[in-house]
PDB file of N, CA and C in Angstrom:
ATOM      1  N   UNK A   1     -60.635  59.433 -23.930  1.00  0.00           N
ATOM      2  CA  UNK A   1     -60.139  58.801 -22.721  1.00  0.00           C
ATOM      3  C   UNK A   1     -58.668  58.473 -22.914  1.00  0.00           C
ATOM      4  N   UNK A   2     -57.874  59.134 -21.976  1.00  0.00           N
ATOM      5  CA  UNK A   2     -56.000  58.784 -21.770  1.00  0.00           C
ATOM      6  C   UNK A   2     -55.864  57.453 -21.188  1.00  0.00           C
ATOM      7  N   UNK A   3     -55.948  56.312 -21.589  1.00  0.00           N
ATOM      8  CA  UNK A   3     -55.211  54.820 -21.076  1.00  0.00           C
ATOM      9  C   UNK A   3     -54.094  54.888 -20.535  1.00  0.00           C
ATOM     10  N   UNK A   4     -53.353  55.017 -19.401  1.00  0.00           N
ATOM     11  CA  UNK A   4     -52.100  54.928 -19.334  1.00  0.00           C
ATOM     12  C   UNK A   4     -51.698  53.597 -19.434  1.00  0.00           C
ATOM     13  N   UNK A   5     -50.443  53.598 -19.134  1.00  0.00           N
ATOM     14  CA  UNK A   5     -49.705  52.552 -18.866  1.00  0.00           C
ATOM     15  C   UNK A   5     -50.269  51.822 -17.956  1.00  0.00           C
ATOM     16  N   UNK A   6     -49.998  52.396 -16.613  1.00  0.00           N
ATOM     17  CA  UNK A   6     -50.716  51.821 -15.189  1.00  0.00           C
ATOM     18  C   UNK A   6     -51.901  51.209 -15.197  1.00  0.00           C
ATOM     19  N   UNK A   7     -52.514  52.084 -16.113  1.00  0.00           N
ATOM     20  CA  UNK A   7     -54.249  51.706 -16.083  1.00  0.00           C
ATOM     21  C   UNK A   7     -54.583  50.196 -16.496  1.00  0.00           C
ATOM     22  N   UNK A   8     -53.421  49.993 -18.234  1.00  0.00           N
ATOM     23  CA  UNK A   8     -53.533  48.985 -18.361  1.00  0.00           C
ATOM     24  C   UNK A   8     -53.154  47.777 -17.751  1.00  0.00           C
ATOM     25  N   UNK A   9     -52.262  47.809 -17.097  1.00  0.00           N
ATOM     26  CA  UNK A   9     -51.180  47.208 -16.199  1.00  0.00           C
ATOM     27  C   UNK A   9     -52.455  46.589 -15.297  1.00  0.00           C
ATOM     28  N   UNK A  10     -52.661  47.885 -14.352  1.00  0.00           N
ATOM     29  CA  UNK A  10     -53.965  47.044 -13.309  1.00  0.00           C
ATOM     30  C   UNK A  10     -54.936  46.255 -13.910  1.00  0.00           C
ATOM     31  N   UNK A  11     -55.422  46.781 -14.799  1.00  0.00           N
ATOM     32  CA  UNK A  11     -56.360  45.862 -16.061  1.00  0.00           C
ATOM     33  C   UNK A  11     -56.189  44.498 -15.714  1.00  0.00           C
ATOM     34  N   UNK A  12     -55.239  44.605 -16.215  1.00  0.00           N
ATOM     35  CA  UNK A  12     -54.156  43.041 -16.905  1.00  0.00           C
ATOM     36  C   UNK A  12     -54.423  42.044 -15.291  1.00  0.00           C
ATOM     37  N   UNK A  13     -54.031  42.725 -14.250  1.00  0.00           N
ATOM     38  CA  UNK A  13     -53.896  41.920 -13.273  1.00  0.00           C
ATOM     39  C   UNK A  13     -55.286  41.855 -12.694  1.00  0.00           C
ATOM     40  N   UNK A  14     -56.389  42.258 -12.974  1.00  0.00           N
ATOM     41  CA  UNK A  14     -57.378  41.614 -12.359  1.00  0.00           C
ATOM     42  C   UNK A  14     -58.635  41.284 -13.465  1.00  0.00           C
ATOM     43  N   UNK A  15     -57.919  41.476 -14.550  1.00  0.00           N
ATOM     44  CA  UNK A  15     -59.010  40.564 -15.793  1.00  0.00           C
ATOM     45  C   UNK A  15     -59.003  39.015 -15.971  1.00  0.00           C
ATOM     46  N   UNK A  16     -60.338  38.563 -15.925  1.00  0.00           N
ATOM     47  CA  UNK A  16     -60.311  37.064 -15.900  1.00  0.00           C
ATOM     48  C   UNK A  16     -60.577  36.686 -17.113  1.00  0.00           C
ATOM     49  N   UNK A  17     -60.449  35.272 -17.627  1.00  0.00           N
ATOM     50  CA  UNK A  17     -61.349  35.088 -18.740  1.00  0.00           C
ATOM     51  C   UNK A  17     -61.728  33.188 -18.732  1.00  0.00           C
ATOM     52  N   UNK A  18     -62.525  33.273 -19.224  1.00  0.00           N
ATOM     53  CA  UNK A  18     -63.271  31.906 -19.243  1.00  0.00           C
ATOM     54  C   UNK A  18     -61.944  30.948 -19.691  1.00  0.00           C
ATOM     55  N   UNK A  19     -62.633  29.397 -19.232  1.00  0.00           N
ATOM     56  CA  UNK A  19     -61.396  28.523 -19.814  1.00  0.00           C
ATOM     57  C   UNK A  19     -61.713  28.630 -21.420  1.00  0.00           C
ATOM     58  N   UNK A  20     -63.011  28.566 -21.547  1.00  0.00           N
ATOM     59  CA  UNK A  20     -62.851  28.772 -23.196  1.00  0.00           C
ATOM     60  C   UNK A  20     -62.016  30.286 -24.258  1.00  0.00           C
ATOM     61  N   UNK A  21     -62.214  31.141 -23.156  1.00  0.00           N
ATOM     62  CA  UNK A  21     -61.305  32.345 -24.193  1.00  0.00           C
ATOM     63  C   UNK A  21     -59.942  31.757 -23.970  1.00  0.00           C
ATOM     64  N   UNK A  22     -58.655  31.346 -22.727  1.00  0.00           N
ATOM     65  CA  UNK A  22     -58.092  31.073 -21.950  1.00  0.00           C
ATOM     66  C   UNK A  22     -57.166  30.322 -23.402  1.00  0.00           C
ATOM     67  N   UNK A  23     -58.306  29.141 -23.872  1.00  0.00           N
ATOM     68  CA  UNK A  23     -58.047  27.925 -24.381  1.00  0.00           C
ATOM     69  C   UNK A  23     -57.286  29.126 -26.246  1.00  0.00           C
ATOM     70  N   UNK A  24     -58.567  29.981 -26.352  1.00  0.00           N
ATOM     71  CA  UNK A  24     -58.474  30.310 -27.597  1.00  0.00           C
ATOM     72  C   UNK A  24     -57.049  31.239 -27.411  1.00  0.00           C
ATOM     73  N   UNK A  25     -57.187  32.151 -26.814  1.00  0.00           N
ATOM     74  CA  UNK A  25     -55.793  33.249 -26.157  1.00  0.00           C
ATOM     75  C   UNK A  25     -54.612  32.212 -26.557  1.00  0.00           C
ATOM     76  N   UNK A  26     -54.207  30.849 -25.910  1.00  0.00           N
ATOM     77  CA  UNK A  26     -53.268  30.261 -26.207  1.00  0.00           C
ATOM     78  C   UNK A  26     -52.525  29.425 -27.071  1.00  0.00           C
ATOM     79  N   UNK A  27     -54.287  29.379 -28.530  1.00  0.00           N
ATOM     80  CA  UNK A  27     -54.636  28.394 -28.987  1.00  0.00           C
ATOM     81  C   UNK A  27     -53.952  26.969 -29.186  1.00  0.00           C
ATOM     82  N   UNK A  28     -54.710  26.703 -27.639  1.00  0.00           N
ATOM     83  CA  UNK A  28     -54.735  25.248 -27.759  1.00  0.00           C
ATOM     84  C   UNK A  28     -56.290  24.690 -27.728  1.00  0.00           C
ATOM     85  N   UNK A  29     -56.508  23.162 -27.459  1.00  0.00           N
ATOM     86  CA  UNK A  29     -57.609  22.884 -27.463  1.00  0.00           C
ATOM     87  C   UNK A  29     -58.111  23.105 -26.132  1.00  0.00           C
ATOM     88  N   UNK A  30     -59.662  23.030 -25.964  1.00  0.00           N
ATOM     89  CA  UNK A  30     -60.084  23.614 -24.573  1.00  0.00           C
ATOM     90  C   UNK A  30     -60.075  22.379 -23.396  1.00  0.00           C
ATOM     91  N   UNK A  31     -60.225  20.828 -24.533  1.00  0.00           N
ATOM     92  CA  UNK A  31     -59.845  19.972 -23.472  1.00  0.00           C
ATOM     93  C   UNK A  31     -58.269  19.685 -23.135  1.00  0.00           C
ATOM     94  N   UNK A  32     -57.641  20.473 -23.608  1.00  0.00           N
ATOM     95  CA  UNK A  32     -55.756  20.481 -22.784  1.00  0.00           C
ATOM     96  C   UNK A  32     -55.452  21.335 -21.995  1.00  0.00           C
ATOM     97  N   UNK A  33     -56.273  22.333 -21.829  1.00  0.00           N
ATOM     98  CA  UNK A  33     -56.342  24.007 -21.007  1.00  0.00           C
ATOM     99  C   UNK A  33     -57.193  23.433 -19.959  1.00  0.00           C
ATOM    100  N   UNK A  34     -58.372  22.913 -19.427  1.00  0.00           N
ATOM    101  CA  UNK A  34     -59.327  22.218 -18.974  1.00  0.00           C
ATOM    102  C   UNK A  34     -57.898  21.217 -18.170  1.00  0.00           C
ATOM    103  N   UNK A  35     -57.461  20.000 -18.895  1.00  0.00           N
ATOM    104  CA  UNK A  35     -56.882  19.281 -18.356  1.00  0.00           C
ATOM    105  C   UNK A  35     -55.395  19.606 -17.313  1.00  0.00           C
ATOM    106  N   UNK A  36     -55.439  20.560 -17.726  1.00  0.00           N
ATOM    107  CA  UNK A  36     -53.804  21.685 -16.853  1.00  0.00           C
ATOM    108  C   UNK A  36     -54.377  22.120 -16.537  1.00  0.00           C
ATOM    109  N   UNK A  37     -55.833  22.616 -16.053  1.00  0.00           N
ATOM    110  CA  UNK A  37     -56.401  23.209 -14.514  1.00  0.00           C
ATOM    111  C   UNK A  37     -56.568  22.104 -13.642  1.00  0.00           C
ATOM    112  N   UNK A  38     -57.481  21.130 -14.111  1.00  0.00           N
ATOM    113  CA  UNK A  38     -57.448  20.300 -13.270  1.00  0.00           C
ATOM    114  C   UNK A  38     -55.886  19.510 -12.575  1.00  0.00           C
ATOM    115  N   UNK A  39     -54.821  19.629 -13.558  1.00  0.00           N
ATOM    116  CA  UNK A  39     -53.293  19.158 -12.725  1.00  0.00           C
ATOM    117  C   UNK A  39     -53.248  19.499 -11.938  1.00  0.00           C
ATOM    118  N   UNK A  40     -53.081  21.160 -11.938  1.00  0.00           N
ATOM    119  CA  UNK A  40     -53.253  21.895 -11.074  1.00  0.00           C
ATOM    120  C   UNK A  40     -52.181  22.672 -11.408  1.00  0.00           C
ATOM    121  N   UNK A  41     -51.888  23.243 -13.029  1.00  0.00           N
ATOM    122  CA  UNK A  41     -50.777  24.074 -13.641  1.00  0.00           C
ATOM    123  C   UNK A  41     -50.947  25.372 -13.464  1.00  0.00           C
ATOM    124  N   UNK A  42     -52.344  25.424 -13.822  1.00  0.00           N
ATOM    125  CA  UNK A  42     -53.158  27.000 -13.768  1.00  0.00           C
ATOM    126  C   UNK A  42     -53.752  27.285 -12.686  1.00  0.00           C
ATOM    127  N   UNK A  43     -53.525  28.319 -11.887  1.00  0.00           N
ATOM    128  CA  UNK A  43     -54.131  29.058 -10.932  1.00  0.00           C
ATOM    129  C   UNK A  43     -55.641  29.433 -11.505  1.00  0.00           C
ATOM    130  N   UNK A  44     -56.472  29.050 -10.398  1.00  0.00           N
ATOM    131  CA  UNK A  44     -57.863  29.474 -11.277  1.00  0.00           C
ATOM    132  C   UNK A  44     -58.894  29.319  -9.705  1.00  0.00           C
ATOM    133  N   UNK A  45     -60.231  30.161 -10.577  1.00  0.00           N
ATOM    134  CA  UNK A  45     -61.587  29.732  -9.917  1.00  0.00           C
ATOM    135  C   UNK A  45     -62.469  29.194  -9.983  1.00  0.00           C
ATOM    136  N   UNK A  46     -63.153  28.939  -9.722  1.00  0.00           N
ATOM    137  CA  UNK A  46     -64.819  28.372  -9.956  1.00  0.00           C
ATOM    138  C   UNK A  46     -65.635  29.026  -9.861  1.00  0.00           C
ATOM    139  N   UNK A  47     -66.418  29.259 -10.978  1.00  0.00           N
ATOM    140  CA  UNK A  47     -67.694  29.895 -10.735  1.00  0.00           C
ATOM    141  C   UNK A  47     -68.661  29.026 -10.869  1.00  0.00           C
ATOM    142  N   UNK A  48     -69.671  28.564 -10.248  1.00  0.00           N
ATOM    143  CA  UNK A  48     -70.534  27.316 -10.465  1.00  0.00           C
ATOM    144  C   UNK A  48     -69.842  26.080 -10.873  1.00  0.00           C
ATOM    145  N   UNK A  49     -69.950  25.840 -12.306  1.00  0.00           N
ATOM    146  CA  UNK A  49     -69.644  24.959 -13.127  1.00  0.00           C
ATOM    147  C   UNK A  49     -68.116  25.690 -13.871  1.00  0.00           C
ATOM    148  N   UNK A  50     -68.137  26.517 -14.243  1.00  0.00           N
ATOM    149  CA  UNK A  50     -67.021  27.274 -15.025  1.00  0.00           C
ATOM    150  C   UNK A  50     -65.871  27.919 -14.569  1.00  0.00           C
ATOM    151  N   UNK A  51     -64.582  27.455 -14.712  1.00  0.00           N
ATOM    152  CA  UNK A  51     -63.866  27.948 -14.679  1.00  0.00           C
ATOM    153  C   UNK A  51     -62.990  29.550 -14.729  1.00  0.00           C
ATOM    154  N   UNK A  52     -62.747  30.687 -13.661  1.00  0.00           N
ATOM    155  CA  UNK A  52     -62.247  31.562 -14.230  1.00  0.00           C
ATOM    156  C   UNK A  52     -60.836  31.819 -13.919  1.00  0.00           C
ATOM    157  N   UNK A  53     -60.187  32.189 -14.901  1.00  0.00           N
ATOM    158  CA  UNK A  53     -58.813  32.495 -14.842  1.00  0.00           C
ATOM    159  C   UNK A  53     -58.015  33.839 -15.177  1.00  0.00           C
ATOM    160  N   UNK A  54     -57.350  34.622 -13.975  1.00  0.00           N
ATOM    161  CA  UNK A  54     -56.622  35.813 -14.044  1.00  0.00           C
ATOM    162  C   UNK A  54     -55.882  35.804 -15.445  1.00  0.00           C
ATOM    163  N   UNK A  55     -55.833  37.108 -15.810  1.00  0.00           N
ATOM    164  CA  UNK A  55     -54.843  36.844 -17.335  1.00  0.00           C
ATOM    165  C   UNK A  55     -53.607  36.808 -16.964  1.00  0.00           C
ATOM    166  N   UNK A  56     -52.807  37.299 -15.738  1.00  0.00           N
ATOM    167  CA  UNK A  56     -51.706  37.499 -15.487  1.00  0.00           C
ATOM    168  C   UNK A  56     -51.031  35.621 -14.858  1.00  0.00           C
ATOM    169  N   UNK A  57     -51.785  34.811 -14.035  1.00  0.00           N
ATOM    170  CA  UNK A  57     -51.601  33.766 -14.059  1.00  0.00           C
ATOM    171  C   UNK A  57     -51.810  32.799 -15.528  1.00  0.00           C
ATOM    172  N   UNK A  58     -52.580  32.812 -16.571  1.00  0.00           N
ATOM    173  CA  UNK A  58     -52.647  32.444 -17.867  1.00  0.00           C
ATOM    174  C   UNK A  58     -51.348  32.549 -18.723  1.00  0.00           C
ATOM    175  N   UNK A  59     -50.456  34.152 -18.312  1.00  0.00           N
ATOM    176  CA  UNK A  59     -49.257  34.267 -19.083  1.00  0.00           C
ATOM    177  C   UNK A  59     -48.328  33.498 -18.103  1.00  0.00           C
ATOM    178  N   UNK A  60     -48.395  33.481 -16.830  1.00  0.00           N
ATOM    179  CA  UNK A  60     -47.389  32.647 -16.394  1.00  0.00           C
ATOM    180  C   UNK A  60     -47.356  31.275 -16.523  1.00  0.00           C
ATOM    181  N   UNK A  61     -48.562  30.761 -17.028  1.00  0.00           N
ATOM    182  CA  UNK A  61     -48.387  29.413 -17.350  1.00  0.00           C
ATOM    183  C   UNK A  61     -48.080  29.245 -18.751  1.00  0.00           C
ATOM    184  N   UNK A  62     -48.241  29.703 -20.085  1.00  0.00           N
ATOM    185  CA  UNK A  62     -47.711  30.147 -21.090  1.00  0.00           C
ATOM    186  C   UNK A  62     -46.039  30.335 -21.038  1.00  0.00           C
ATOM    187  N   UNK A  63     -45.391  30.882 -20.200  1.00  0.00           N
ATOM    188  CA  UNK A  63     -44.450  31.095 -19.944  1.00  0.00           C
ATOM    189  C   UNK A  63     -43.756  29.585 -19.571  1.00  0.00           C
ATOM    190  N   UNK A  64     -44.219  28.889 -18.379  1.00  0.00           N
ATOM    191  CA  UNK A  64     -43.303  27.415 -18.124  1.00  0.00           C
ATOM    192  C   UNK A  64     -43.522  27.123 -19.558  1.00  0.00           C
ATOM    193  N   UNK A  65     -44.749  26.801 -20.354  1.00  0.00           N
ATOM    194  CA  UNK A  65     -44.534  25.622 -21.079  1.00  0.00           C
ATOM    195  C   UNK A  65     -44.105  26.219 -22.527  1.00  0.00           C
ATOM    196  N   UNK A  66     -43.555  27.481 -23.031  1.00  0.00           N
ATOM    197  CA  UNK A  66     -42.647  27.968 -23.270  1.00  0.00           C
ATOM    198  C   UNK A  66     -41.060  27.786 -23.650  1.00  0.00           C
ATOM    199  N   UNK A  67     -41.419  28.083 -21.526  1.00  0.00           N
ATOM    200  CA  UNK A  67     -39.379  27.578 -21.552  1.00  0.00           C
ATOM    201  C   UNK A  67     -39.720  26.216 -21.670  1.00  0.00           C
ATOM    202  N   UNK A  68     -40.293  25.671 -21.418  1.00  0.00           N
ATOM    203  CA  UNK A  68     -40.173  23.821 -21.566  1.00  0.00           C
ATOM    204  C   UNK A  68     -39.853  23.369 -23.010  1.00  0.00           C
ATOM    205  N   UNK A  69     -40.632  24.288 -23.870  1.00  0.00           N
ATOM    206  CA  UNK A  69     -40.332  23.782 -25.093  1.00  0.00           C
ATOM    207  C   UNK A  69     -39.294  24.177 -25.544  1.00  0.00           C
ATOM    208  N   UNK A  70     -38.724  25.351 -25.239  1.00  0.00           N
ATOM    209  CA  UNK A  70     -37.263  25.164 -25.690  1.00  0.00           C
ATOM    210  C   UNK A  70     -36.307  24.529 -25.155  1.00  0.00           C
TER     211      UNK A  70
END
């Protein structure tokens, strides 16, 4: 199978992942990832009880607190 570029690209923009992968991806703890959804830092969904989150909104929040820290 040829992966392109594109392929991955679209990937990227409609892969979700739990707040718990979310938490590990950024490693922080899952109650500080948890607590910046509820702010309302992270763009996200609900599934029942659980949280899901686009990977492409995950890097943009990675990104503010980032530049913040520098």
């Amino acid at each position: 199978m040829n992966l392109s570029p594109e392929w991955a690209k679209t990937f990227a923009e409609h892969a979700e992942l739990s707040a718990r992968e979310a938490a590990d991806l950024l490693n922080i703890p899952y109650a500080v990832l948890v607590a910046a959804i509820e702010l309302g830092e992270i763009l996200h969904r609900k599934v029942g009880k659980s949280y899901r989150i686009r990977f492409n909104d995950l890097m943009d929040y990675k990104a503010r607190i980032d530049l913040a820290k520098s």
